[in-house]
N, C-alpha and C. Protein backbone atom coordinates (compact mmCIF):
# COMPACT_ATOMS: atom_id res chain seq x y z
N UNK A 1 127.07 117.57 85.08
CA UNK A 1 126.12 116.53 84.72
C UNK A 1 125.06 116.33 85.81
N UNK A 2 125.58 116.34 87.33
CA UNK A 2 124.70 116.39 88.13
C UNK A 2 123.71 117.53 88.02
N UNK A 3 123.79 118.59 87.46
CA UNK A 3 122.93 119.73 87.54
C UNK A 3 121.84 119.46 86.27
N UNK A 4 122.15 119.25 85.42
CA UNK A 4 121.50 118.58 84.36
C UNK A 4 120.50 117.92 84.66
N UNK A 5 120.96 116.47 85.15
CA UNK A 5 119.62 115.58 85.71
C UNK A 5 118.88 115.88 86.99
N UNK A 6 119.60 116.61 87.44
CA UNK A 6 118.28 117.43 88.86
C UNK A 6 117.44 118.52 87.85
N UNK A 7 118.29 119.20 86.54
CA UNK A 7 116.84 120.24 86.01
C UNK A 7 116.16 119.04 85.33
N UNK A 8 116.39 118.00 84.82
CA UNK A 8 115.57 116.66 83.66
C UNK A 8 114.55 116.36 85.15
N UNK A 9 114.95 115.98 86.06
CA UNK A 9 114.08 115.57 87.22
C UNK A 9 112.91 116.48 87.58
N UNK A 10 113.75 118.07 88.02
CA UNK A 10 112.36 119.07 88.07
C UNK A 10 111.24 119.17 86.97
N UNK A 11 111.99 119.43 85.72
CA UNK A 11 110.71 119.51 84.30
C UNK A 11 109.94 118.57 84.13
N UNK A 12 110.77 117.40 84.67
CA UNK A 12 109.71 115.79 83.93
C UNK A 12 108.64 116.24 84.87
N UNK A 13 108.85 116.16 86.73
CA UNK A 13 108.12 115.97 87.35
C UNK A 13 106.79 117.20 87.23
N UNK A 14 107.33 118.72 86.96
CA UNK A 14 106.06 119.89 86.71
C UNK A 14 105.36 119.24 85.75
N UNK A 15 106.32 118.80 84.22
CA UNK A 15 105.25 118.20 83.30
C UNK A 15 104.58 116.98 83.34
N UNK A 16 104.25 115.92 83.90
CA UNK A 16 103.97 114.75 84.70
C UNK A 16 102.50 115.76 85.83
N UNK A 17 103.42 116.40 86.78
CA UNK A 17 101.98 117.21 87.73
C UNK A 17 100.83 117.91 87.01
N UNK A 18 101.05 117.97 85.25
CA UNK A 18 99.54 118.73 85.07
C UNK A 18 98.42 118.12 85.05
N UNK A 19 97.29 118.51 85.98
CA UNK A 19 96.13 117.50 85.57
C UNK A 19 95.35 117.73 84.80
N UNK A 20 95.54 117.23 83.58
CA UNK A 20 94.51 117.03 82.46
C UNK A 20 93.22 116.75 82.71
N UNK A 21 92.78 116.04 83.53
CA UNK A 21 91.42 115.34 83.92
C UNK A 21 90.84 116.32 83.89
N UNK A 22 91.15 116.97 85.23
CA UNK A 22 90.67 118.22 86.31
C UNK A 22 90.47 119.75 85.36
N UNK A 23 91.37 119.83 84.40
CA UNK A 23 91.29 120.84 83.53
C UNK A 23 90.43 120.77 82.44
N UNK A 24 90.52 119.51 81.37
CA UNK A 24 89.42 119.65 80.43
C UNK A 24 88.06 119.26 81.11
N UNK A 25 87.57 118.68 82.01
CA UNK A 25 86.53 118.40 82.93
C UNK A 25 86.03 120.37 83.16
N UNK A 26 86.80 120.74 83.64
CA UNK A 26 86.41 122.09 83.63
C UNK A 26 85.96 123.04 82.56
N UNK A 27 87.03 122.98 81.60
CA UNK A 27 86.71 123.78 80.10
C UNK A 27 85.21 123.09 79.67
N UNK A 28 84.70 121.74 79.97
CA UNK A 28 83.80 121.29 79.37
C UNK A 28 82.77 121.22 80.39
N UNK A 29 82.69 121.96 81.15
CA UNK A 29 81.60 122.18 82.12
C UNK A 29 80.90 121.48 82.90
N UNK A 30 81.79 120.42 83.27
CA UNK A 30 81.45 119.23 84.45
C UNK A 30 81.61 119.78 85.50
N UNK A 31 82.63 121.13 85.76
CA UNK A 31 83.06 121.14 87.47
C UNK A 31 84.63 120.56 87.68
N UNK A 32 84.52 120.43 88.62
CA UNK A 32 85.50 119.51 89.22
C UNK A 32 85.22 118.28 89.40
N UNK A 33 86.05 117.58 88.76
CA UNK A 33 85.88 116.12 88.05
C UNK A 33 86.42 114.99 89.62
N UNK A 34 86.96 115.84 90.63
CA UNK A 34 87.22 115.55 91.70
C UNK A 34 86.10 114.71 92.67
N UNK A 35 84.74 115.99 92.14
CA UNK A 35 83.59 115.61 93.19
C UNK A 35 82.41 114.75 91.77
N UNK A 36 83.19 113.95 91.23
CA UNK A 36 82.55 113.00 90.68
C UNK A 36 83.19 111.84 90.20
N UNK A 37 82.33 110.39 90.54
CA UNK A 37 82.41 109.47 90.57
C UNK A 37 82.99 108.83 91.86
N UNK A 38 84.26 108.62 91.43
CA UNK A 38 85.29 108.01 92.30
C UNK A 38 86.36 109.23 92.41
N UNK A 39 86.52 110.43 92.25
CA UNK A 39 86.98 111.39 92.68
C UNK A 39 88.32 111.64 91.97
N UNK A 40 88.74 110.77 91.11
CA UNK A 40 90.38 110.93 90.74
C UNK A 40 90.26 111.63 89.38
N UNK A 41 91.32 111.83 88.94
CA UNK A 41 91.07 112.87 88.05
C UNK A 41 92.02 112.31 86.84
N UNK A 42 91.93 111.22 86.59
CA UNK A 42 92.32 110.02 85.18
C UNK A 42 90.98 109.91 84.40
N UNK A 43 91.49 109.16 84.12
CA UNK A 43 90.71 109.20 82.15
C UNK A 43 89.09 108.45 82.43
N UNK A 44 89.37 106.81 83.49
CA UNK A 44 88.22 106.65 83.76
C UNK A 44 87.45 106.79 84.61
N UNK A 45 87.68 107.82 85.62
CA UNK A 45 86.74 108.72 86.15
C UNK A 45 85.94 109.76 85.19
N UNK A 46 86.71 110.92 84.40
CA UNK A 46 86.22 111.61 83.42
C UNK A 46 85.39 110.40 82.46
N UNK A 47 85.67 109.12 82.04
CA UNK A 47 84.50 108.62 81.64
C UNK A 47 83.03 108.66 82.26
N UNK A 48 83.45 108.54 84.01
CA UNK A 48 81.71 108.43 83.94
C UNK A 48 80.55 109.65 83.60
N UNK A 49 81.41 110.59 83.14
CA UNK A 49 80.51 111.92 83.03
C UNK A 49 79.47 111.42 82.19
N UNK A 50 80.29 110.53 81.14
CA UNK A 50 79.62 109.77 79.74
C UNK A 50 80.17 110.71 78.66
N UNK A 51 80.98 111.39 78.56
CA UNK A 51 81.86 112.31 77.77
C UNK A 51 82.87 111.38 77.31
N UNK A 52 82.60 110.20 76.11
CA UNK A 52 83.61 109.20 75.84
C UNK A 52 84.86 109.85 75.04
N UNK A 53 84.66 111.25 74.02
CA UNK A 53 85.69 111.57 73.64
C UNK A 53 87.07 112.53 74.75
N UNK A 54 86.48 113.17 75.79
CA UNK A 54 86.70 113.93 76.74
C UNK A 54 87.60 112.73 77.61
N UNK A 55 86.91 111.53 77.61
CA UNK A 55 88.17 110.51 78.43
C UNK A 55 89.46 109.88 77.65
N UNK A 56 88.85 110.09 76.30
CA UNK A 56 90.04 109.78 75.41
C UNK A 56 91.00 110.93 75.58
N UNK A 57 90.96 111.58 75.18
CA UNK A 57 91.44 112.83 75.40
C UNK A 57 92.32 112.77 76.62
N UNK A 58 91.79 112.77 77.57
CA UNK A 58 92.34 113.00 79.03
C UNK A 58 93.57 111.74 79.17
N UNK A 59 93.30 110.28 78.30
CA UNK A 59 94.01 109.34 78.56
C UNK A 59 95.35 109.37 77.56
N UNK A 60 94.74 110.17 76.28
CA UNK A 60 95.65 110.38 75.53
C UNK A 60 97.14 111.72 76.18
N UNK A 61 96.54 113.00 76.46
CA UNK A 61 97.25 113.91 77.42
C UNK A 61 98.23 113.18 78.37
N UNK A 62 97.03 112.53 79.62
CA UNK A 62 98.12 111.95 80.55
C UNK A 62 99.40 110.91 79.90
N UNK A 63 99.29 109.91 79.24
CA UNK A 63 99.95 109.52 78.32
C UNK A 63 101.15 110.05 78.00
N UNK A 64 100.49 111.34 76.95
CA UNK A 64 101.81 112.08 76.00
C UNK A 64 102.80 113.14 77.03
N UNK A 65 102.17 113.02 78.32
CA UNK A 65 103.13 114.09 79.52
C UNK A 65 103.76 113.48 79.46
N UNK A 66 103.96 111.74 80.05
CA UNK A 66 105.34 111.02 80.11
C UNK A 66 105.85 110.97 79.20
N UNK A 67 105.21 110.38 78.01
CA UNK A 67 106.12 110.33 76.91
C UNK A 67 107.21 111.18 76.65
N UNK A 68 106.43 112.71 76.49
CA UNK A 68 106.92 113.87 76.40
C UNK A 68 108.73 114.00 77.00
N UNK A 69 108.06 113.65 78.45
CA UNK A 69 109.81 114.10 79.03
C UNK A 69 110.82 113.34 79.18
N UNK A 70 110.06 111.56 78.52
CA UNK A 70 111.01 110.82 78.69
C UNK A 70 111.84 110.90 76.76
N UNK A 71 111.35 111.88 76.09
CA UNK A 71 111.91 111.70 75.03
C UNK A 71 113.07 112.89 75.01
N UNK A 72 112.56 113.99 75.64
CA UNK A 72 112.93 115.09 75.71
C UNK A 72 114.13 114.66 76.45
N UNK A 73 114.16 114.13 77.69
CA UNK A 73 115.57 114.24 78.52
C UNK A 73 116.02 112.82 77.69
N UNK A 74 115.65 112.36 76.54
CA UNK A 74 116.46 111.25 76.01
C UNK A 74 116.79 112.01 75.15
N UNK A 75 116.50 113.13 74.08
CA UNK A 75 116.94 113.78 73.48
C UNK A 75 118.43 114.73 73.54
N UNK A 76 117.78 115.30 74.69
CA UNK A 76 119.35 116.39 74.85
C UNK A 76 120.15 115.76 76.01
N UNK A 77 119.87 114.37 77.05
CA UNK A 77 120.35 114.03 77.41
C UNK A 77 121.31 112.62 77.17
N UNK A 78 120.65 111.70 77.94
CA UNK A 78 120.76 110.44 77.67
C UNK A 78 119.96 109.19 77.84
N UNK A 79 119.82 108.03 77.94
CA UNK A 79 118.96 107.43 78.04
C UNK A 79 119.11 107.19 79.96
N UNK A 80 119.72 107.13 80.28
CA UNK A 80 119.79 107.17 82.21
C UNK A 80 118.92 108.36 82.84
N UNK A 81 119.25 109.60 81.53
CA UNK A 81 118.25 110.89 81.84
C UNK A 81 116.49 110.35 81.65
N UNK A 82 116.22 109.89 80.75
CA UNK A 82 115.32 109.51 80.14
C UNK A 82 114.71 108.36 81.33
N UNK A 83 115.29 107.34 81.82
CA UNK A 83 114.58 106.22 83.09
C UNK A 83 114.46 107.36 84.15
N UNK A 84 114.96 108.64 84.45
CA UNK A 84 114.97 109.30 85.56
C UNK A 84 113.68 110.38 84.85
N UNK A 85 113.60 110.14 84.06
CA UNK A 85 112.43 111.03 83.56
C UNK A 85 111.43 110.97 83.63
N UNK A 86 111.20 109.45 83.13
CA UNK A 86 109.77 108.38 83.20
C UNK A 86 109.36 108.30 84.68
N UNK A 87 110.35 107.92 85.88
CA UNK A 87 110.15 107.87 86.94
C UNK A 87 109.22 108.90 87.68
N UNK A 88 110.56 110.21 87.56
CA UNK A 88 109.63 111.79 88.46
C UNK A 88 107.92 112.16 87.58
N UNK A 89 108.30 111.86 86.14
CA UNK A 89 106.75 112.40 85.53
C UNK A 89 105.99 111.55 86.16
N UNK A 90 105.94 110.59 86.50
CA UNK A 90 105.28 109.82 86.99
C UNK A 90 104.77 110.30 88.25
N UNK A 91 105.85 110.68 89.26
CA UNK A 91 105.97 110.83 90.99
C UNK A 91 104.82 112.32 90.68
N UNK A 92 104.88 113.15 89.32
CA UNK A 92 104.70 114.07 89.25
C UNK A 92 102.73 113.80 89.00
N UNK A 93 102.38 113.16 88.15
CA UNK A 93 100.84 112.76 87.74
C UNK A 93 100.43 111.73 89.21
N UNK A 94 101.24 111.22 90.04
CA UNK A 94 100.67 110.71 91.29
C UNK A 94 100.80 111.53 92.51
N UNK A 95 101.59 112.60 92.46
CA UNK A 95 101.14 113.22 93.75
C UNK A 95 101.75 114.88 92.99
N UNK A 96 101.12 115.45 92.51
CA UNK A 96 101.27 116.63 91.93
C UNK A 96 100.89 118.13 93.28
N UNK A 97 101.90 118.33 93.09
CA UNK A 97 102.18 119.59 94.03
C UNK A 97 101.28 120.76 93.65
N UNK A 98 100.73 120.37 92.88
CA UNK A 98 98.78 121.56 92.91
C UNK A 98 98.26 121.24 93.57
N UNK A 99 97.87 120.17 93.59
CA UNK A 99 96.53 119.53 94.15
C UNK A 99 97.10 118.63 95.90
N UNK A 100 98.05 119.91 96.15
CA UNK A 100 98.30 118.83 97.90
C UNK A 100 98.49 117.04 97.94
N UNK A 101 99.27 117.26 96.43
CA UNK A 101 100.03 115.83 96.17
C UNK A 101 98.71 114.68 96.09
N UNK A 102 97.97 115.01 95.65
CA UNK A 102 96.83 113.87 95.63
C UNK A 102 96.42 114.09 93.97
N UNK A 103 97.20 113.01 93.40
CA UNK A 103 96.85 112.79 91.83
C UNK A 103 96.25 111.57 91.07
N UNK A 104 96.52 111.81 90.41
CA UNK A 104 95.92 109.73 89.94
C UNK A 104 96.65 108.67 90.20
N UNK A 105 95.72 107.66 89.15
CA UNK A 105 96.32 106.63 89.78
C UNK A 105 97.66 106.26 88.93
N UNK A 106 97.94 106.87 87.65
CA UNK A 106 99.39 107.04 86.96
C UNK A 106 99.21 105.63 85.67
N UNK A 107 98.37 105.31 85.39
CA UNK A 107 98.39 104.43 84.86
C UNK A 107 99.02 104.63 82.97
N UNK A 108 97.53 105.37 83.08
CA UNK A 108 97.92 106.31 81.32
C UNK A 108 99.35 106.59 81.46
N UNK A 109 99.93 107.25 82.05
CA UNK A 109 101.23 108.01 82.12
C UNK A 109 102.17 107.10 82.32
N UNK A 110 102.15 105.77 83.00
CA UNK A 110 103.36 104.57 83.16
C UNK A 110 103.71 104.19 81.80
N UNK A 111 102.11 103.95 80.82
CA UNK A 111 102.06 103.61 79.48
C UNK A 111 102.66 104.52 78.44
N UNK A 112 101.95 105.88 78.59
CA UNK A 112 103.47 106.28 78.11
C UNK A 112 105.10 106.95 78.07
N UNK A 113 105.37 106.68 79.04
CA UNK A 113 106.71 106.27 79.36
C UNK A 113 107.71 105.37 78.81
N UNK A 114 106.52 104.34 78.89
CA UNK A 114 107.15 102.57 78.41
C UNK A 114 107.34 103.10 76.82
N UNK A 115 106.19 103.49 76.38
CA UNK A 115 105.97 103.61 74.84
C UNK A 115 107.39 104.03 74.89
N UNK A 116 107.87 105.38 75.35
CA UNK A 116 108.89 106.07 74.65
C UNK A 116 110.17 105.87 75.35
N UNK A 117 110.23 105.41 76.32
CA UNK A 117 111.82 104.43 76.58
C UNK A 117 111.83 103.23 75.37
N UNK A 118 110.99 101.92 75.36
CA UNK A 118 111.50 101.29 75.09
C UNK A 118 109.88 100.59 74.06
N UNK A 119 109.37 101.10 72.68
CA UNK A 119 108.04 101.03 72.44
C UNK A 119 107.65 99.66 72.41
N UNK A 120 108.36 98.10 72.10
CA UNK A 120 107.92 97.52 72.06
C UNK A 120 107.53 96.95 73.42
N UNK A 121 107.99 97.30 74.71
CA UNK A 121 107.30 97.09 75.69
C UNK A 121 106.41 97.53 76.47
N UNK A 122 106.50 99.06 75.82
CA UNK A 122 105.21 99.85 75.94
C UNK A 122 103.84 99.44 75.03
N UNK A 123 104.56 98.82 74.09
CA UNK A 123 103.36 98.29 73.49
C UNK A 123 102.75 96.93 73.84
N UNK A 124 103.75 95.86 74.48
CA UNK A 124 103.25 94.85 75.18
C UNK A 124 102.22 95.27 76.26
N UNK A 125 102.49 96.01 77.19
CA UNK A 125 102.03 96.24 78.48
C UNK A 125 100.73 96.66 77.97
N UNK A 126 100.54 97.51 77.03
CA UNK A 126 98.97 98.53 76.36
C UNK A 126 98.56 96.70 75.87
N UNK A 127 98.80 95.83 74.87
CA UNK A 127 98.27 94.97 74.96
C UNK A 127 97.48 93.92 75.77
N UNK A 128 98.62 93.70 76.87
CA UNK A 128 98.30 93.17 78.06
C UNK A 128 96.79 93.42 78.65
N UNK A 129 96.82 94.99 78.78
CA UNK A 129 95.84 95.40 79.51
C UNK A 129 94.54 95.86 78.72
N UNK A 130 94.77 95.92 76.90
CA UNK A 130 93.37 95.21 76.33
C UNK A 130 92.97 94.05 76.85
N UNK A 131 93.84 93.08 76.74
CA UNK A 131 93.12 92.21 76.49
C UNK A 131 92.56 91.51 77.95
N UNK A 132 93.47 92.17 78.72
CA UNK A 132 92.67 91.97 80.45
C UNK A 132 91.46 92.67 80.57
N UNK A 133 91.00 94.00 79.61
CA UNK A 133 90.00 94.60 79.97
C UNK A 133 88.67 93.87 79.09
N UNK A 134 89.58 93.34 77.89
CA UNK A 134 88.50 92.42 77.56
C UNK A 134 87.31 91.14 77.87
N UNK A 135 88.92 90.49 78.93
CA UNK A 135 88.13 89.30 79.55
C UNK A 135 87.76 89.79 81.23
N UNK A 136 88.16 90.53 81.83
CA UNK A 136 87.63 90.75 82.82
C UNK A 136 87.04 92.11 83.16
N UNK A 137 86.94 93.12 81.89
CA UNK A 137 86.10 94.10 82.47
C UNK A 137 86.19 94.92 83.77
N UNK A 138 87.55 94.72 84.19
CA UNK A 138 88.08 95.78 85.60
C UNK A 138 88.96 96.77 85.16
N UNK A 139 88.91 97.77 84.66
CA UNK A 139 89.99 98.39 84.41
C UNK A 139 91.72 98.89 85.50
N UNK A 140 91.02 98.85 86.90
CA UNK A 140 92.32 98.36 88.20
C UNK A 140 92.88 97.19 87.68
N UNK A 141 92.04 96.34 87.59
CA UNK A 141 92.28 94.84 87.55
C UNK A 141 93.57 94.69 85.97
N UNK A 142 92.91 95.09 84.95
CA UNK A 142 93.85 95.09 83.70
C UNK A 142 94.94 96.01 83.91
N UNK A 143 95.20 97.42 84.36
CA UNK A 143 96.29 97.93 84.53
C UNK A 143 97.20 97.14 85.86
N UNK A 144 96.72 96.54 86.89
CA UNK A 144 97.61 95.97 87.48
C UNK A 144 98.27 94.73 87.09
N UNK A 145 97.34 93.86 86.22
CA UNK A 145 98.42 92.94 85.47
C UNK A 145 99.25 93.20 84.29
N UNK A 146 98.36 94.61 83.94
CA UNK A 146 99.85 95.01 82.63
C UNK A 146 101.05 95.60 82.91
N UNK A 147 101.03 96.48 84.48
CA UNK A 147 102.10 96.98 84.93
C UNK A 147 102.83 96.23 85.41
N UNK A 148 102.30 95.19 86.75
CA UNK A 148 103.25 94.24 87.38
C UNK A 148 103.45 93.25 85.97
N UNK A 149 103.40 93.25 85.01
CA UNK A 149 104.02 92.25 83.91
C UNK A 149 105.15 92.86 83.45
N UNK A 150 105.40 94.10 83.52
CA UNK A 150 106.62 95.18 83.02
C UNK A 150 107.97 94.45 83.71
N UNK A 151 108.20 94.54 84.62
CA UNK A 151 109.39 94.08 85.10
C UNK A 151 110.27 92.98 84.66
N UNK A 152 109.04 91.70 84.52
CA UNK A 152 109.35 90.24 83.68
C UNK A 152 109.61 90.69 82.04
N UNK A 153 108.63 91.54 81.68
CA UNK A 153 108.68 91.75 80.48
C UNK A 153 110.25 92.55 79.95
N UNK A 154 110.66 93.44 80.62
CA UNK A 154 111.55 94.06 80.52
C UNK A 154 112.83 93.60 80.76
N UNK A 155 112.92 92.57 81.49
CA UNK A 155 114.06 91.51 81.89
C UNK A 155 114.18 90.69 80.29
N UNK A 156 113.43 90.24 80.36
CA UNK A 156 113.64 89.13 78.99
C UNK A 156 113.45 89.99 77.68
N UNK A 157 112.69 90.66 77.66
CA UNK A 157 113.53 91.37 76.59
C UNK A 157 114.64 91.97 76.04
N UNK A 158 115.22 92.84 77.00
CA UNK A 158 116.62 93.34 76.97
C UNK A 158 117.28 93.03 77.86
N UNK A 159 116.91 92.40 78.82
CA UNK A 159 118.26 91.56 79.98
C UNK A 159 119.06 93.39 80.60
N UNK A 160 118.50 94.53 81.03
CA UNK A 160 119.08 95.71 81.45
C UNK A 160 118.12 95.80 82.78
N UNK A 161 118.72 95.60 83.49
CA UNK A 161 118.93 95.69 84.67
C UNK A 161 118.17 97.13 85.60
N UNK A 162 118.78 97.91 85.00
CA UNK A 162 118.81 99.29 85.40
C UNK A 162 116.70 99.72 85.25
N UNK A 163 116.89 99.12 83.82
CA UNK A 163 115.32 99.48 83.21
C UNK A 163 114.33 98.48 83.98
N UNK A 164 114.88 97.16 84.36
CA UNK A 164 113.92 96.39 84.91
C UNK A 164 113.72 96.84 86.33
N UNK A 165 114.70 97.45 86.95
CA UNK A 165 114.17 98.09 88.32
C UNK A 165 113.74 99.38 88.26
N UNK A 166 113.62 99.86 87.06
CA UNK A 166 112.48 100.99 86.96
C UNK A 166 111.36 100.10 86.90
N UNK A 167 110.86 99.42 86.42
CA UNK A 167 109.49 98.90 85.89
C UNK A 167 109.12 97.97 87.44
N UNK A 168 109.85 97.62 87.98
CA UNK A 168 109.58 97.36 89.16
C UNK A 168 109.11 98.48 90.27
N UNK A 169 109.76 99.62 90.42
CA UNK A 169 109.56 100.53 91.20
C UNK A 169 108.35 101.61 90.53
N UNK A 170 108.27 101.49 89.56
CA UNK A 170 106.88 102.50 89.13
C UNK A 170 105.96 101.32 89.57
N UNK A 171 105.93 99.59 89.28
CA UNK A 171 104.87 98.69 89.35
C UNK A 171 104.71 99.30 90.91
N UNK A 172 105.52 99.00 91.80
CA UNK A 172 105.06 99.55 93.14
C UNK A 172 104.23 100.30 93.16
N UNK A 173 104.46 101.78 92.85
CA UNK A 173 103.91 102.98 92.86
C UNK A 173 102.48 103.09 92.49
N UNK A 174 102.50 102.39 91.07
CA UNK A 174 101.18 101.85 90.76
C UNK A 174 100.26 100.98 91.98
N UNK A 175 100.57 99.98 92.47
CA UNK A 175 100.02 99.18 93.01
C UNK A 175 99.94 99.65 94.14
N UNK A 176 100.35 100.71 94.78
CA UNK A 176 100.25 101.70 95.95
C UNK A 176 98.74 102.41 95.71
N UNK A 177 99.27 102.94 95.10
CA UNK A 177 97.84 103.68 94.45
C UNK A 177 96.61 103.03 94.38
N UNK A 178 96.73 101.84 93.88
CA UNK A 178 95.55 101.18 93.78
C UNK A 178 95.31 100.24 94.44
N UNK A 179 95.43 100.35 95.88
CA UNK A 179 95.26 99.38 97.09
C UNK A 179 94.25 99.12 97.65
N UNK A 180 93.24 100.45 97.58
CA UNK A 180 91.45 100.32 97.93
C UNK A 180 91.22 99.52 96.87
N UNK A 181 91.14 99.57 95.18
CA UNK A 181 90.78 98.99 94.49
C UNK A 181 91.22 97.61 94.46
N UNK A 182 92.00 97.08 95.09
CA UNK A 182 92.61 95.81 95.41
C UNK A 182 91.90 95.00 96.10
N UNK A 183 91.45 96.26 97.48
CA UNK A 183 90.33 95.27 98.57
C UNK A 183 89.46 95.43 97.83
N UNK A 184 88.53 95.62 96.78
CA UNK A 184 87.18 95.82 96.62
C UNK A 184 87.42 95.07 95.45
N UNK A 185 88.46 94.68 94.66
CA UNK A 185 88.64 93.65 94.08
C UNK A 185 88.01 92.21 94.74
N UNK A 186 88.94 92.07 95.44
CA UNK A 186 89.00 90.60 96.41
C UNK A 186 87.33 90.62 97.04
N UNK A 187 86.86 91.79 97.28
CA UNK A 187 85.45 92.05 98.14
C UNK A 187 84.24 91.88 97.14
N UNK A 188 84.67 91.87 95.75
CA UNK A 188 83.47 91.54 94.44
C UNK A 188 82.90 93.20 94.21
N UNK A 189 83.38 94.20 94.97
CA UNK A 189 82.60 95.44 95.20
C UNK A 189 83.38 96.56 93.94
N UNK A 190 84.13 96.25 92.61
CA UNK A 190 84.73 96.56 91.53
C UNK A 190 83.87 96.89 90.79
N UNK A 191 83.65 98.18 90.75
CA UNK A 191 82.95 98.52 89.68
C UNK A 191 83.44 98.47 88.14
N UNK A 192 82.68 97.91 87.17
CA UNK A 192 83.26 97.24 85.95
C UNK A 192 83.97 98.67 84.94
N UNK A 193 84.30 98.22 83.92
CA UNK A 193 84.71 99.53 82.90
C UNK A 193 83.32 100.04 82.17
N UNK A 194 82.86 101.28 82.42
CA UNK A 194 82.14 101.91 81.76
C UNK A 194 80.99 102.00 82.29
N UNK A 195 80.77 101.51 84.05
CA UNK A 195 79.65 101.59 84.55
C UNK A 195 79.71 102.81 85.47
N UNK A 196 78.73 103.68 85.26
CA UNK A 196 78.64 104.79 86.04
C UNK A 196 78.62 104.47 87.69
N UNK A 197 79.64 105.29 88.80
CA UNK A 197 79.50 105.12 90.03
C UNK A 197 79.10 105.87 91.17
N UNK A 198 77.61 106.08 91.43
CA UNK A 198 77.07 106.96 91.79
C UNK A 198 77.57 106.92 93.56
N UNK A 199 77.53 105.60 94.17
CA UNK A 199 77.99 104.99 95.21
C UNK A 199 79.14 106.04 96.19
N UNK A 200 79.14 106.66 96.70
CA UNK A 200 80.39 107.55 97.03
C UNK A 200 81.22 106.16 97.75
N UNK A 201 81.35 105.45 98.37
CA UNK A 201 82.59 104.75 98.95
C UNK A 201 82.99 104.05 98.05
N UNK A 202 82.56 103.69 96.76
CA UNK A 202 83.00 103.51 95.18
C UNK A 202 83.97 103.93 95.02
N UNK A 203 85.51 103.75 94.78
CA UNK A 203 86.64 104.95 94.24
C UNK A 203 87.35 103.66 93.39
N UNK A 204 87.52 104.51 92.28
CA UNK A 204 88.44 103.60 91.28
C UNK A 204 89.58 104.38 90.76
């Protein structure tokens, strides 16, 4: 069994490390989606190209990687395989061993995870962070209150323990990631959703 969830750990995490951004950004003749905008290679960076279906796309991909392996090692495994799944795909789209461990910010990919462990709280959290992007127009800003809401959310819904300190420890991970965007939060210097960032010390 131990050999099992160390191969569920390796696959989640290769499938989790592909970067979608960086790849359809390429097929569609931007370059490297790296040396534009804010440099990361998630869905709303590939927005500022102004390629709105190309970021769907990219948000949808990053997304269906987690999903992917958290269904898969819930499939032939178990659901303990499946929280260890969601986790590494994750470790895997934030520091992916192509790119000298420098990946996104994991957001798309936390979301779907949640979707496919447990959907109605994957679907809270995607709510959450409409409707944060609605009233405040930060997209850092809405994924950090839909992620750090996971933990509470996940407690009172199913009272499991195990799952609420996953949603705690990816919220970390998340909020690691997005720690420049935190100070430039607090600094008013947040560039909004959908505004192009020509600015290089800009990174979202």
């Amino acid at each position: 069994m131990t050999m099992i969830y160390a191969i569920t750990a390796l696959l989640s995490y290769l499938l989790g490390s592909i970067p979608f951004g960086l790849v359809l950004c390429r097929i569609a003749g931007y370059g490297d989606i790296r040396k534009i905008g804010s440099g990361n290679i998630g869905a709303t960076n590939v927005l500022r190209t102004g390629n709105k279906p190309l970021a769907a796309l990219t948000l949808i991909l990053d997304s269906g990687k987690g999903a992917i392996a958290v269904l898969l090692a819930y499939y032939f495994v178990d659901f303990n395989a499946a929280m260890m799944a969601a986790f590494t795909a994750l470790l895997g789209h934030l520091y992916p061993v192509w790119l000298k461990f420098k990946g996104g910010k994991g957001v798309a990919t936390t979301l779907g995870t949640l979707i496919a462990l447990k959907w109605p709280l994957g679907l809270m959290a995607c709510g959450i962070w409409l409707c944060a992007a609605a009233i405040f127009r930060y997209s850092s800003l809405s994924a950090l209150i839909a992620v750090g809401a996971t933990p509470l959310l996940s407690h009172y819904m199913y009272g499991d323990a195990n799952l609420s300190g996953l949603c705690a420890f990816i919220a970390a991970l998340v909020y690691i990631k997005h720690r420049e965007n935190i100070k430039r939060l607090f600094a008013g210097e947040e560039p909004k959703i959908g505004k192009k960032n020509s600015a290089a010390g800009n990174k979202i």
